[in-house]
C-alpha atoms as a PDB file:
ATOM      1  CA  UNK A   1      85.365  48.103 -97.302  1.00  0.00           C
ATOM      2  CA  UNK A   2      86.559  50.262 -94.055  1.00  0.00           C
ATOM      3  CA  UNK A   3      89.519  52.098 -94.316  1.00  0.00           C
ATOM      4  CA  UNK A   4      89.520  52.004 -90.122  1.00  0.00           C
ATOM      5  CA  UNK A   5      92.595  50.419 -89.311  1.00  0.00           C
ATOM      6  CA  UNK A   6      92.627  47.672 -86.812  1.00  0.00           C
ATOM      7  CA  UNK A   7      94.429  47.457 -83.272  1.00  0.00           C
ATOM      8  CA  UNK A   8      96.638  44.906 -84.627  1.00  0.00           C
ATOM      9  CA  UNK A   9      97.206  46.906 -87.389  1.00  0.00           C
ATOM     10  CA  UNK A  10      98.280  49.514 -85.369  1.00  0.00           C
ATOM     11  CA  UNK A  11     100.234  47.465 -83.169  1.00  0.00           C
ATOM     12  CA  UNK A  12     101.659  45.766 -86.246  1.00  0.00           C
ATOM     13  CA  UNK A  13     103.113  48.485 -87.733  1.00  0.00           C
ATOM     14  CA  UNK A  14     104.236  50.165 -84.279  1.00  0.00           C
ATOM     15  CA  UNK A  15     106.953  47.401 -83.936  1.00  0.00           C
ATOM     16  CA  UNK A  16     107.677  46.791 -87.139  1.00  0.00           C
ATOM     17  CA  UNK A  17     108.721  51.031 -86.992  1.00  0.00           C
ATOM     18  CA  UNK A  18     110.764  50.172 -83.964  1.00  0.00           C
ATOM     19  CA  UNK A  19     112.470  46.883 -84.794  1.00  0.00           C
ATOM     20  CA  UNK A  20     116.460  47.616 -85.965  1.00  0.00           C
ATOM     21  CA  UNK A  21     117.609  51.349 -84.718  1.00  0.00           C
ATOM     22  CA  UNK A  22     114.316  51.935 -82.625  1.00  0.00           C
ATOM     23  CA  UNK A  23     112.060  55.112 -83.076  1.00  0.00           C
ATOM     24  CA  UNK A  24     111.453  58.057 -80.607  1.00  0.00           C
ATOM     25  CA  UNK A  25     107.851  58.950 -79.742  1.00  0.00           C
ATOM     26  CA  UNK A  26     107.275  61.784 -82.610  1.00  0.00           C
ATOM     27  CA  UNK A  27     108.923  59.541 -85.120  1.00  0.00           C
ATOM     28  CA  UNK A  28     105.845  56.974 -84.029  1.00  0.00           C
ATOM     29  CA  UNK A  29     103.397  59.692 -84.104  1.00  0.00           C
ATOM     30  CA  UNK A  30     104.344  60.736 -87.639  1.00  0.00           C
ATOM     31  CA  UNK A  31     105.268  57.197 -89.210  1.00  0.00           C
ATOM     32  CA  UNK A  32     102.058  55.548 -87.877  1.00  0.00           C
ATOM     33  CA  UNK A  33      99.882  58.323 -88.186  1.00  0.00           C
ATOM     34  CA  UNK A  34      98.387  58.459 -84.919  1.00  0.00           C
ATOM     35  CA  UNK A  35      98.295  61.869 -82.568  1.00  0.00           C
ATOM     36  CA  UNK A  36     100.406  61.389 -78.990  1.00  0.00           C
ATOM     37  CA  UNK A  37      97.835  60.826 -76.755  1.00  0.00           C
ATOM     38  CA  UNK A  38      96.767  57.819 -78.872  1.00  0.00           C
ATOM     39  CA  UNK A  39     100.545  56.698 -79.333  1.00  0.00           C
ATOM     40  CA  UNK A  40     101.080  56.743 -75.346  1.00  0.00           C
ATOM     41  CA  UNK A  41      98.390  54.345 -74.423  1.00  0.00           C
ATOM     42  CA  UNK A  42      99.717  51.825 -77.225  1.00  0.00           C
ATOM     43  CA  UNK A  43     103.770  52.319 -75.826  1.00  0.00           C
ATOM     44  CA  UNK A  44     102.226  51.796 -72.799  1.00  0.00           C
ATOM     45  CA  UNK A  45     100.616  48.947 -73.468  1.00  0.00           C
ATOM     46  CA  UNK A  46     103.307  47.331 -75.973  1.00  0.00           C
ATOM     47  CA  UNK A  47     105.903  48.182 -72.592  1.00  0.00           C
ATOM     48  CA  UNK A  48     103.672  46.248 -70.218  1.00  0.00           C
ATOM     49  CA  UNK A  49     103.495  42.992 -72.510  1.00  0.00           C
ATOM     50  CA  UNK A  50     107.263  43.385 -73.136  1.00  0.00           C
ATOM     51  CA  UNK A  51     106.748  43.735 -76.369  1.00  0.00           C
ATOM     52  CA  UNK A  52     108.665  47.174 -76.603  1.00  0.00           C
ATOM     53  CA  UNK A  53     111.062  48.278 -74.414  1.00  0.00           C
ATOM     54  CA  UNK A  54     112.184  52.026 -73.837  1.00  0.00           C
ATOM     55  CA  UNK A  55     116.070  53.264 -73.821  1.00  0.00           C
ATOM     56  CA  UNK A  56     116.865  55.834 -72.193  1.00  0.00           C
ATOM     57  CA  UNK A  57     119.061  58.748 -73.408  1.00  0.00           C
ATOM     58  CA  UNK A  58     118.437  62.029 -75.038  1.00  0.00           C
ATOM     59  CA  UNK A  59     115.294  61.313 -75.966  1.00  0.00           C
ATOM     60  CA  UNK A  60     113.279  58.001 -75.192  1.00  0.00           C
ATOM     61  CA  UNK A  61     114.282  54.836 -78.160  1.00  0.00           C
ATOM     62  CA  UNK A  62     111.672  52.636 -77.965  1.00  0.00           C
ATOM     63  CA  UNK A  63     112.954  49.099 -79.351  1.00  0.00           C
ATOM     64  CA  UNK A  64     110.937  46.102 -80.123  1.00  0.00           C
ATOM     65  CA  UNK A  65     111.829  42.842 -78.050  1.00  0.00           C
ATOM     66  CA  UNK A  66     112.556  39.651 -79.055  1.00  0.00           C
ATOM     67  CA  UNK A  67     109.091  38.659 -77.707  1.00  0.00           C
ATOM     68  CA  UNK A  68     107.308  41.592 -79.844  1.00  0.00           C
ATOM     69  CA  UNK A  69     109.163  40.451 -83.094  1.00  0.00           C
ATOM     70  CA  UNK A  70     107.546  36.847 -82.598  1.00  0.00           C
ATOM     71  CA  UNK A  71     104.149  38.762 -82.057  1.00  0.00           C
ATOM     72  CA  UNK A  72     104.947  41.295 -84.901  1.00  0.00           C
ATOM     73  CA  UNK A  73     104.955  37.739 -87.056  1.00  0.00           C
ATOM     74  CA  UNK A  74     102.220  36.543 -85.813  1.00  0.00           C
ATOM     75  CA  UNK A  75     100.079  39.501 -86.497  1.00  0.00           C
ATOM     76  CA  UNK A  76     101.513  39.726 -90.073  1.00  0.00           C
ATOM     77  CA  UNK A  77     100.765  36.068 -90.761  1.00  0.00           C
ATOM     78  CA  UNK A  78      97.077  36.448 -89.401  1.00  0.00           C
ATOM     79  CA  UNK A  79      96.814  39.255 -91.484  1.00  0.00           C
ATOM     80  CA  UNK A  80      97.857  37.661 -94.698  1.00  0.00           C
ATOM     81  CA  UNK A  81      95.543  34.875 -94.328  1.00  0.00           C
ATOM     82  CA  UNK A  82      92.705  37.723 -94.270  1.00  0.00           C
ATOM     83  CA  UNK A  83      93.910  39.522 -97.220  1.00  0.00           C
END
């Protein structure tokens, strides 16, 4: 059994963290447990599917999208038919 989590898992749990009141960066970093160079590419990414979108203020919110909720279910349904 790996303990290696996946890059849907990753994704998975990135917009699940910023569904509701958003999350900054660190608080992705930290709840996710990945370092920031890591985190960057996947905002990055998740931003140029339009899965997450960034709001700007203070600090960067990064808020999942009505189109990254449907893939957040989709990911947790594949994952649950794996488990």
């Amino acid at each position: 059994m790996s303990l290696k989590r996946s890059r849907g898992q990753i994704i998975a749990q990135i917009l699940a963290l910023c569904q509701e009141e958003g999350a900054i960066k660190t608080r992705v970093v930290y709840q996710v447990n990945l370092n920031f160079g890591t985190v960057n590419t996947y905002l990055n990414q998740l931003q140029k599917k339009e899965l997450l979108e960034a709001v700007h203020g203070n600090n960067i919110l990064y808020k999942t999208t009505p189109a990254g909720e449907k893939a957040l279910k989709t990911l947790l349904d594949a994952e649950a038919i794996y488990s």
